[in-house]
Protein backbone atom coordinates (compact mmCIF):
# COMPACT_ATOMS: atom_id res chain seq x y z
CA UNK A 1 -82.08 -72.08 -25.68
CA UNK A 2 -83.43 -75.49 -27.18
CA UNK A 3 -85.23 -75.74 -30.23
CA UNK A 4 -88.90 -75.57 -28.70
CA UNK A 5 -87.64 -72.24 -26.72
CA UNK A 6 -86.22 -70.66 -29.87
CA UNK A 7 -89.97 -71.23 -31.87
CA UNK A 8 -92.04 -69.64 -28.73
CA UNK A 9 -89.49 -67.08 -28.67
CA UNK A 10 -90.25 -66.37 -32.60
CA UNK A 11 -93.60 -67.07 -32.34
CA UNK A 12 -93.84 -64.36 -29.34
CA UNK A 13 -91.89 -62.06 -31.06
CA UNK A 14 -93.96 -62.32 -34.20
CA UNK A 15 -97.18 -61.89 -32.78
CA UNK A 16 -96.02 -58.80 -31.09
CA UNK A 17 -94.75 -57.43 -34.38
CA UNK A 18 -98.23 -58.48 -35.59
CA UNK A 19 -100.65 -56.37 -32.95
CA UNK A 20 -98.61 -53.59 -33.65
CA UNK A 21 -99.87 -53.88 -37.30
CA UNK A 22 -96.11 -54.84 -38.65
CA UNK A 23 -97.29 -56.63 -41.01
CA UNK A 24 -94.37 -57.52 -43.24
CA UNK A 25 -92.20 -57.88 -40.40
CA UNK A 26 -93.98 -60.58 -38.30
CA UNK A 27 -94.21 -62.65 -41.87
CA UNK A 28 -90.76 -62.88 -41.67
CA UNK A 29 -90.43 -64.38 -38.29
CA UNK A 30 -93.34 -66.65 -38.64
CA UNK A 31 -91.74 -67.45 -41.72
CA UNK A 32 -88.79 -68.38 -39.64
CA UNK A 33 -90.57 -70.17 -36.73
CA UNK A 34 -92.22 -72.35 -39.31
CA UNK A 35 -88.90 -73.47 -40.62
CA UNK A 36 -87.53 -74.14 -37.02
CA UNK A 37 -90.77 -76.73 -36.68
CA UNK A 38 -89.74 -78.39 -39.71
CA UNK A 39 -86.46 -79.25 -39.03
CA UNK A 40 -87.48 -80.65 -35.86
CA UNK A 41 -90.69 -82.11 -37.06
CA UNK A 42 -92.81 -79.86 -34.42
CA UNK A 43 -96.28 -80.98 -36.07
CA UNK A 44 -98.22 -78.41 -33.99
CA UNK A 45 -95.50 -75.55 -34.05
CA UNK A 46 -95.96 -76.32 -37.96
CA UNK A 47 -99.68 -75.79 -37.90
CA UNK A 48 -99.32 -72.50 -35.24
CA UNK A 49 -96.75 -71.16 -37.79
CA UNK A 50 -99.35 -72.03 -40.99
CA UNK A 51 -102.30 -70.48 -39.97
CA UNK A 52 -100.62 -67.25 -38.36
CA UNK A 53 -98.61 -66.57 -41.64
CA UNK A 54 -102.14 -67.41 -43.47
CA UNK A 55 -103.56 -64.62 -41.50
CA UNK A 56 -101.06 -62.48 -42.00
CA UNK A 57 -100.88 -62.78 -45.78
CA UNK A 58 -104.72 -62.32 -45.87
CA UNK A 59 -104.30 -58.92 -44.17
CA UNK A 60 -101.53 -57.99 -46.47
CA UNK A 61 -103.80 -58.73 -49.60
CA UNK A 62 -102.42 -62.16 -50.21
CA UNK A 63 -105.24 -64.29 -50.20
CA UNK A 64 -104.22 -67.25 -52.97
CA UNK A 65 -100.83 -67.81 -50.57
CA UNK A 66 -102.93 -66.93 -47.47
CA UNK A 67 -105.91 -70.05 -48.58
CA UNK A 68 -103.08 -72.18 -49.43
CA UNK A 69 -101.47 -71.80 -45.60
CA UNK A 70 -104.69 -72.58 -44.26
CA UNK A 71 -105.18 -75.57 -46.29
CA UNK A 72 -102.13 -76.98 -45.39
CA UNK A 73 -102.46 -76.26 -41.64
CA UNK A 74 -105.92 -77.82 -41.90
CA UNK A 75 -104.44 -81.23 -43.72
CA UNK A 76 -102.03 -81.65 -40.75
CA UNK A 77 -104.63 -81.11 -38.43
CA UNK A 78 -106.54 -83.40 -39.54
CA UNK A 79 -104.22 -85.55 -39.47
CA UNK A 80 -103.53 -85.55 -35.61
CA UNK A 81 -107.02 -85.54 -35.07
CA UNK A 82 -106.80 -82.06 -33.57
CA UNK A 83 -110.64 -80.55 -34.11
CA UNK A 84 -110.22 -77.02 -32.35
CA UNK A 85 -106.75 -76.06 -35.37
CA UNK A 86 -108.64 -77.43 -37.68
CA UNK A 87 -111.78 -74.95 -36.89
CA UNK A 88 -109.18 -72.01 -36.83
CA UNK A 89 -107.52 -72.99 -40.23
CA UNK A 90 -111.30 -73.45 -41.44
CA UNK A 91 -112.61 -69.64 -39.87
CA UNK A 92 -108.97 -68.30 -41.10
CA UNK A 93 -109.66 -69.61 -44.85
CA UNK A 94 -113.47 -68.39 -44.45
CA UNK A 95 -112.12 -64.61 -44.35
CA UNK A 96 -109.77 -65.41 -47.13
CA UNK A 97 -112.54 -67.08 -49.33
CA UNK A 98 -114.96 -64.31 -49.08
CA UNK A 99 -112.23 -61.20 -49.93
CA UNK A 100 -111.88 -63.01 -53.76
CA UNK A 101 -115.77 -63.49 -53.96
CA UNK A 102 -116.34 -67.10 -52.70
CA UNK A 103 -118.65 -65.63 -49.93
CA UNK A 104 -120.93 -68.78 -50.14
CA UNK A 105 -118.29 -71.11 -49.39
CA UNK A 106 -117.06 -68.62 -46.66
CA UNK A 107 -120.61 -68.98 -44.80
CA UNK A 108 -119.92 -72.86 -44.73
CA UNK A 109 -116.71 -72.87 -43.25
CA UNK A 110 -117.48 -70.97 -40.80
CA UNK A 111 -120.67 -72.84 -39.84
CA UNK A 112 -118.37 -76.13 -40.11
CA UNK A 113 -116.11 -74.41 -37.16
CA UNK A 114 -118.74 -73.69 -35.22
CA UNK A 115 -119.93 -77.05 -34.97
CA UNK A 116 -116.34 -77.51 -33.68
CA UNK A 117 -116.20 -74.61 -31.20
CA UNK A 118 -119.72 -75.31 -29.53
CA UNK A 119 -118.85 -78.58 -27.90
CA UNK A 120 -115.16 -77.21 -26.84
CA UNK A 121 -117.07 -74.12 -25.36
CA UNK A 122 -115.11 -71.87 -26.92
CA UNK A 123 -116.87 -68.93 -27.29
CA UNK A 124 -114.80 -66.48 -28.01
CA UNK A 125 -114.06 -68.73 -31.53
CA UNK A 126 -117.31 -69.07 -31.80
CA UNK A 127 -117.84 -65.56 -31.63
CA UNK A 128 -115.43 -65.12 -33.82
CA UNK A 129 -116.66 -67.10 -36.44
CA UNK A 130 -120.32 -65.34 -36.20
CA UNK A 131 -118.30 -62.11 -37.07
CA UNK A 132 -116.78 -63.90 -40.18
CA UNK A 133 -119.84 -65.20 -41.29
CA UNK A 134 -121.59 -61.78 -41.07
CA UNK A 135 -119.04 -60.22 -43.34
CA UNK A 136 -119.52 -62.71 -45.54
CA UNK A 137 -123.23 -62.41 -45.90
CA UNK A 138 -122.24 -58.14 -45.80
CA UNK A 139 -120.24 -59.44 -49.42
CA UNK A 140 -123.07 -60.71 -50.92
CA UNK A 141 -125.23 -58.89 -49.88
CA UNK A 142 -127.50 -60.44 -47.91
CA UNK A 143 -127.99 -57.16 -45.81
CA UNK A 144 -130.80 -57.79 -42.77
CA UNK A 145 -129.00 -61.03 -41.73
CA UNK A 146 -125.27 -59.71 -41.95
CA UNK A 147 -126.61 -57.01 -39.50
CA UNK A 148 -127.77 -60.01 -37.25
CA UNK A 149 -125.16 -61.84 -37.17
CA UNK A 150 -122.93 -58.78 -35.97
CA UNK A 151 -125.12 -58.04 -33.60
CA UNK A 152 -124.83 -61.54 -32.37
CA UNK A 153 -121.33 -61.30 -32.50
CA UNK A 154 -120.75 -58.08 -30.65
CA UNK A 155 -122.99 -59.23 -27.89
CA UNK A 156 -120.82 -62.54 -27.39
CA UNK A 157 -117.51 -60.16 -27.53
CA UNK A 158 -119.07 -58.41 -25.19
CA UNK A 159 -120.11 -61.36 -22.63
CA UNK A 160 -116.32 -62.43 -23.13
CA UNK A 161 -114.89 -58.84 -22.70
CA UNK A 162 -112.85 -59.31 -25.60
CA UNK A 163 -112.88 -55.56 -26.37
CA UNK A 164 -111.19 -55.86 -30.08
CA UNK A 165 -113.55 -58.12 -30.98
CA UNK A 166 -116.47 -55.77 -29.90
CA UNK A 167 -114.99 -52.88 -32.04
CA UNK A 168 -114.62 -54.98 -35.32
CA UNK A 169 -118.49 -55.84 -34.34
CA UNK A 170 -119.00 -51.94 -34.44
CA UNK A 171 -117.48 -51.53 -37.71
CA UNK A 172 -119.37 -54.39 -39.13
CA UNK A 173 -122.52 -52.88 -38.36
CA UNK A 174 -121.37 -49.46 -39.74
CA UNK A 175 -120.73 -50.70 -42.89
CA UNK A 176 -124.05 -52.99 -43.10
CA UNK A 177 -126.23 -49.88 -42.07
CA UNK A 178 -124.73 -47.64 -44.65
CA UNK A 179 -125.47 -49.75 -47.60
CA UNK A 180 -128.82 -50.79 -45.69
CA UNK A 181 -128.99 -46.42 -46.77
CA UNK A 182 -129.17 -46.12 -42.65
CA UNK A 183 -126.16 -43.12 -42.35
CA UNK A 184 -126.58 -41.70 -39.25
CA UNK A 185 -126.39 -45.42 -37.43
CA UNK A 186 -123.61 -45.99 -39.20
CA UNK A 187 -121.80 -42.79 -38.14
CA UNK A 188 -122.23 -43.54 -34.39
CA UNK A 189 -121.10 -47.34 -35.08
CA UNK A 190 -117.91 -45.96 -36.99
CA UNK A 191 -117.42 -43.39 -34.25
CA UNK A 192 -117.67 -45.58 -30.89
CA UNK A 193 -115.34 -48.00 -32.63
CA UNK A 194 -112.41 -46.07 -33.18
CA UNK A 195 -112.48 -44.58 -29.67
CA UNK A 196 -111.60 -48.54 -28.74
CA UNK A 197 -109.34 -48.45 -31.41
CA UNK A 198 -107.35 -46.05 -30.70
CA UNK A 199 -107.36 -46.31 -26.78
CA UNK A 200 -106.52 -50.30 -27.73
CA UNK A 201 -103.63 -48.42 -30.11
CA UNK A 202 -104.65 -50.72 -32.91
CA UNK A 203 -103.76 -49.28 -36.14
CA UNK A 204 -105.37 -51.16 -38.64
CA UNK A 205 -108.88 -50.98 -36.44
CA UNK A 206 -108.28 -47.15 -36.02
CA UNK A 207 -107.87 -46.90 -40.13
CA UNK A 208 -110.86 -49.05 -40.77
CA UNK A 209 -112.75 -46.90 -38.76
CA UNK A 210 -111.66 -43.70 -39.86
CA UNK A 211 -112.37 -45.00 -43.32
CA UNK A 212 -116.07 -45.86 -42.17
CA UNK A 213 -116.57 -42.63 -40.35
CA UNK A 214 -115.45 -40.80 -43.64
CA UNK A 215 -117.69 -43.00 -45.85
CA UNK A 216 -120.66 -41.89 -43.38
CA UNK A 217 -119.96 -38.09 -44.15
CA UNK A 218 -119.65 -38.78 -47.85
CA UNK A 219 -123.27 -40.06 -47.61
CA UNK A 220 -124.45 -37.43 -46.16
CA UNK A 221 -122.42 -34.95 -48.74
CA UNK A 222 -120.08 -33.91 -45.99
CA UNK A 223 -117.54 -34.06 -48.48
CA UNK A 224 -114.46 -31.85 -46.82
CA UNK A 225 -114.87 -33.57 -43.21
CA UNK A 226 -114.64 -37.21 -45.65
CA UNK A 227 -111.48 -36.22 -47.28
CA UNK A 228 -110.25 -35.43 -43.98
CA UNK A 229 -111.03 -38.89 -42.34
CA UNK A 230 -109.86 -40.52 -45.66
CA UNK A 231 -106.39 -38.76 -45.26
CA UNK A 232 -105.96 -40.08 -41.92
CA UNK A 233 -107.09 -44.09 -43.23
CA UNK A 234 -104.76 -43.56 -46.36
CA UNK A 235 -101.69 -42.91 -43.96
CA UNK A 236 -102.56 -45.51 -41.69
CA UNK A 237 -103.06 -47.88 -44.44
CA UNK A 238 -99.92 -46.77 -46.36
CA UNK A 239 -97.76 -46.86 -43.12
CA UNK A 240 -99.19 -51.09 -41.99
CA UNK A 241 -98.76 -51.65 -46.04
CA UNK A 242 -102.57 -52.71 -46.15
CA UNK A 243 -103.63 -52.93 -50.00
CA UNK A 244 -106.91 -54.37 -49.43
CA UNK A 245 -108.59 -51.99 -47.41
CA UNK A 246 -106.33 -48.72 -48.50
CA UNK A 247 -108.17 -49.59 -52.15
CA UNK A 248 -111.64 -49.43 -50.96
CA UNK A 249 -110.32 -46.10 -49.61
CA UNK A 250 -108.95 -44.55 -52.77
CA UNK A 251 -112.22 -45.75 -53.95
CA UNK A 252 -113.88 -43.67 -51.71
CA UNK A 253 -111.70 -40.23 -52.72
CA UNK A 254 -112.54 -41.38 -56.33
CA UNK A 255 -116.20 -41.05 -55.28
CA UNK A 256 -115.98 -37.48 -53.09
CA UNK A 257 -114.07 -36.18 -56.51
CA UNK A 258 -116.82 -37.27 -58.93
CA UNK A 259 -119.76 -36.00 -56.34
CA UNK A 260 -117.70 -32.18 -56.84
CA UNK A 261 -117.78 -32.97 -60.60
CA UNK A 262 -113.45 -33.24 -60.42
CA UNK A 263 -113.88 -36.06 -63.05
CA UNK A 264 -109.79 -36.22 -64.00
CA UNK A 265 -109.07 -36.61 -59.98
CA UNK A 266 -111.86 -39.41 -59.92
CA UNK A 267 -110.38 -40.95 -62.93
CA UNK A 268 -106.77 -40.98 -61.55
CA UNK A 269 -107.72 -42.76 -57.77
CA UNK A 270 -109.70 -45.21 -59.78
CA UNK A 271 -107.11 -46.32 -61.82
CA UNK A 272 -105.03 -46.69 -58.55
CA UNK A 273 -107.98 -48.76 -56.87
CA UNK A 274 -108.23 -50.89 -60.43
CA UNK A 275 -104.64 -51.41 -60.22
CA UNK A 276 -105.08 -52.96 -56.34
CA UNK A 277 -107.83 -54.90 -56.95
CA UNK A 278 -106.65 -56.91 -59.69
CA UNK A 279 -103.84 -57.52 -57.71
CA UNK A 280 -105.59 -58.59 -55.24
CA UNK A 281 -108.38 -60.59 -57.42
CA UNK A 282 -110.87 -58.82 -55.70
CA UNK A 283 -113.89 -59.15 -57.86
CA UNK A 284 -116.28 -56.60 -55.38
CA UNK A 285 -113.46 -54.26 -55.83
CA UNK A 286 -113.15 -54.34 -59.49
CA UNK A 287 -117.40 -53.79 -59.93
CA UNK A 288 -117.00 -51.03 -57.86
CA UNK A 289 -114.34 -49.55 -60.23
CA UNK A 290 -116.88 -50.34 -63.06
CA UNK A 291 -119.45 -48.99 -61.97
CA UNK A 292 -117.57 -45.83 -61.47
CA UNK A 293 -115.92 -45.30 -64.87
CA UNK A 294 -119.75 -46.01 -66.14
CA UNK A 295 -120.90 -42.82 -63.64
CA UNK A 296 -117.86 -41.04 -64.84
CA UNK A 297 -118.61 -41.54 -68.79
CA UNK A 298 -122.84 -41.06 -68.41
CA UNK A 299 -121.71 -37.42 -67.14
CA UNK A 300 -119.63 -36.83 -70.11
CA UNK A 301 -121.99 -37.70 -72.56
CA UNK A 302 -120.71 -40.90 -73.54
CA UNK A 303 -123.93 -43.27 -72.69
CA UNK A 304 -122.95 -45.98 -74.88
CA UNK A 305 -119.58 -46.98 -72.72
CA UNK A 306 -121.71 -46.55 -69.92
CA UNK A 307 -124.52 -48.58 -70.53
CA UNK A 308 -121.38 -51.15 -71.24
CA UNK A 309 -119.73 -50.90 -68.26
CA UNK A 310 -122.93 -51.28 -66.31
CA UNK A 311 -123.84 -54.00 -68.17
CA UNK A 312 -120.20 -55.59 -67.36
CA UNK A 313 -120.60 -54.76 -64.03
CA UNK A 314 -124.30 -56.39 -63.69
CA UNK A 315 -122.84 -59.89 -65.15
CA UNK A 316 -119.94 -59.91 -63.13
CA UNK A 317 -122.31 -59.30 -59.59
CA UNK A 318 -125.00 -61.81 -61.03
CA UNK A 319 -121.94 -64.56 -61.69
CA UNK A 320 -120.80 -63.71 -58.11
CA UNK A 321 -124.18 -63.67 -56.15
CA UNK A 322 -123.27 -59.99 -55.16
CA UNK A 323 -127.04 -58.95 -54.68
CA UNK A 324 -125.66 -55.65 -53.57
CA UNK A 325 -123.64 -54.64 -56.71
CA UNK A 326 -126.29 -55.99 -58.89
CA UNK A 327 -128.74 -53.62 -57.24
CA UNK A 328 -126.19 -50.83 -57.67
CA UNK A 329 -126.02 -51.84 -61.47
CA UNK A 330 -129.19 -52.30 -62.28
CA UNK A 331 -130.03 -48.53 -60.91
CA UNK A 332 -127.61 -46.93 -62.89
CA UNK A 333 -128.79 -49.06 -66.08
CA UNK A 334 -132.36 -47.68 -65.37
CA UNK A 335 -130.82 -43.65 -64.92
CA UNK A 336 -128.57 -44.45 -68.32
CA UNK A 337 -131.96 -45.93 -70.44
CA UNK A 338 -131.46 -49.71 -70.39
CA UNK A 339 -133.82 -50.32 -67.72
CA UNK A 340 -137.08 -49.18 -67.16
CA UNK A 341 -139.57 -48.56 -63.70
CA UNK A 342 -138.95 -49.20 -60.11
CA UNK A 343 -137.52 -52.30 -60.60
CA UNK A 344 -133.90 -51.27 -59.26
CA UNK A 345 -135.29 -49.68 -56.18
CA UNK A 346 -137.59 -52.90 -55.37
CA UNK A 347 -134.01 -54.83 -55.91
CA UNK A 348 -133.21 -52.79 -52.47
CA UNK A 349 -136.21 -53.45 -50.31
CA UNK A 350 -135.69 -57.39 -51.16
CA UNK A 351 -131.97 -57.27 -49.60
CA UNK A 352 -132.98 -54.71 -46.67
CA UNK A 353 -131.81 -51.85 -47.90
CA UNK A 354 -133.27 -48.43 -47.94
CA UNK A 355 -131.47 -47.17 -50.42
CA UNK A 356 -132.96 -45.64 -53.87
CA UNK A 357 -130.45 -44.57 -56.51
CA UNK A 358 -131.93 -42.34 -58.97
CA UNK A 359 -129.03 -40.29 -60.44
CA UNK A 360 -125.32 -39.88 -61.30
CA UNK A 361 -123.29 -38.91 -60.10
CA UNK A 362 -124.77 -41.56 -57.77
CA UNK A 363 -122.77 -41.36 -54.62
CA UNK A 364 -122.59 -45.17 -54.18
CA UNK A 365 -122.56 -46.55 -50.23
């Protein structure tokens, strides 16, 4: 076997490992094909092996290591003049950009690949990259045009028959029509997704989904059948080693917990969520943790660290362009006496959301 054979034969073996949602293992070999290319100065091996350990590390959480893969796939690219790696390194670092708050610049790569993937008529990429942008306009909150853009993107998917495509599409547009307060829509979105998850035998798609589903029966105070489809996320999400999205999860218990008035459960998944999302410098993350240690201490009397961690979590939305979050905060400022009128449910209508917050526990989307 020459060299060339021996990097396909890694590179094969890797992706395998990484459909299967072995995450830590296929880093390892693409860790390995990348140093094959190196010693044989394989330019475009090199720039395969970047971008699919940058998309691995930004699954795993590791988005400062995962940007700077992309970055230096996209430098090399450039350098041979080839357009259609350079879109994928751009689209890669888009995803990472937007998971550590930089949704805006997220939204610009992405458009940048596009311009690359429309004259190649690739449109499966350029699907693709509609379904990153949407997410990234779902970050910051830009609600009525994230849901258009997924919609967009699911009907391309579908054109192409690229069926995992189509069921990320699904769970995009769950997770837009819950915060847009629309719960029932975003039950049956959650719902007809993981059926192709789980017939596609994707685990991390089948977790995300089961996460949305349970999310969708918290907001409708189905709080048993939740904690059921949270359990079955969690072990997903433990078992593919997934920080990122296990965080938003034990986010979600924290939530159920407070809604039954089990503050010292809430507390304790919070501080586990916390923990994550510092790791992971997710600043969305760490609002939502504010915001619930502000719900947690209005509903033991203690108003003053409230009203400071909603403030805190206000100024930390407003510095990120989350319109969402800033909604969020400025509804529980109003409920804790910092705020006064309809302002905070106005803040809603303006991003496309139906939702009206008007006491805590609040039961955040």
């Amino acid at each position: 076997m020459n060299t060339h054979e021996k990097f396909l034969h890694t590179m094969a073996e890797a992706e395998r490992l990484r459909k299967s949602s072995a995450y830590r293992e296929s880093l390892s070999l693409f860790k390995k094909a990348l140093s094959i290319c190196r010693k044989s100065n394989d330019l475009q091996g090199i720039i395969d092996a970047l971008i699919a350990i940058g998309d691995v590390k930004r699954v795993m959480g590791q988005f400062d290591s995962a940007i700077d893969h992309y970055a230096d796939a996209m430098e090399i690219s450039d350098a041979l003049s080839d357009d259609l790696s350079t879109a994928d390194s751009m689209t890669g670092m888009a995803l990472a950009l937007r998971a550590i708050g930089r949704w805006k610049e997220a939204i610009e790569l992405c458009a940048d690949a596009r311009k690359i993937y429309h004259p190649a008529c690739d449109e499966k990429a350029v699907a693709f990259s509609i379904w990153a942008e949407a997410g990234a306009l779902r970050f910051g909150g830009r609600i009525s045009k994230a849901i258009e853009k997924f919609e967009n993107a699911k009907k391309m998917f579908e054109a192409n028959g690229y069926k995992q495509g189509v069921a990320f599409s699904l769970c995009g547009l769950g997770g837009a029509s819950r915060v847009a307060g629309r719960f029932d829509d975003s039950m049956a979105f959650y719902k007809e997704a993981n059926k192709m998850f789980k017939k596609m035998r994707d685990k991390f798609g089948t977790a995300y989904s089961y996460c949305g589903i349970g999310n969708a029966h918290r907001m409708k105070h189905r709080y048993s059948d939740a904690m059921a489809s949270f359990s079955m996320a969690a072990r997903l999400y433990e078992e593919i080693e997934d920080i990122v999205s296990y965080s938003y999860t034990i986010w979600s218990v924290a939530n159920v917990h407070m809604m039954k008035n089990e503050l010292l459960s809430a507390r304790k998944h919070l501080q586990r969520a916390k923990k994550n999302f510092t790791k992971t410098k997710d600043p969305r993350g760490l609002i939502y943790c504010e915001l619930s240690y502000g719900e947690i201490a209005f509903m033991q009397d203690r108003i003053q660290e409230a009203q400071t961690r909603f403030i805190s979590a206000l100024h930390s939305a407003k510095e990120n362009d989350f319109a969402l979050e800033a909604c969020h905060a400025q509804s529980l400022l109003t409920i804790a006496g910092l705020k006064k009128g309809r302002a905070a449910a106005s803040c809603y209508t303006k991003i496309g959301s139906d939702l009206d917050i008007k006491r805590i526990p609040s039961n955040l989307p």
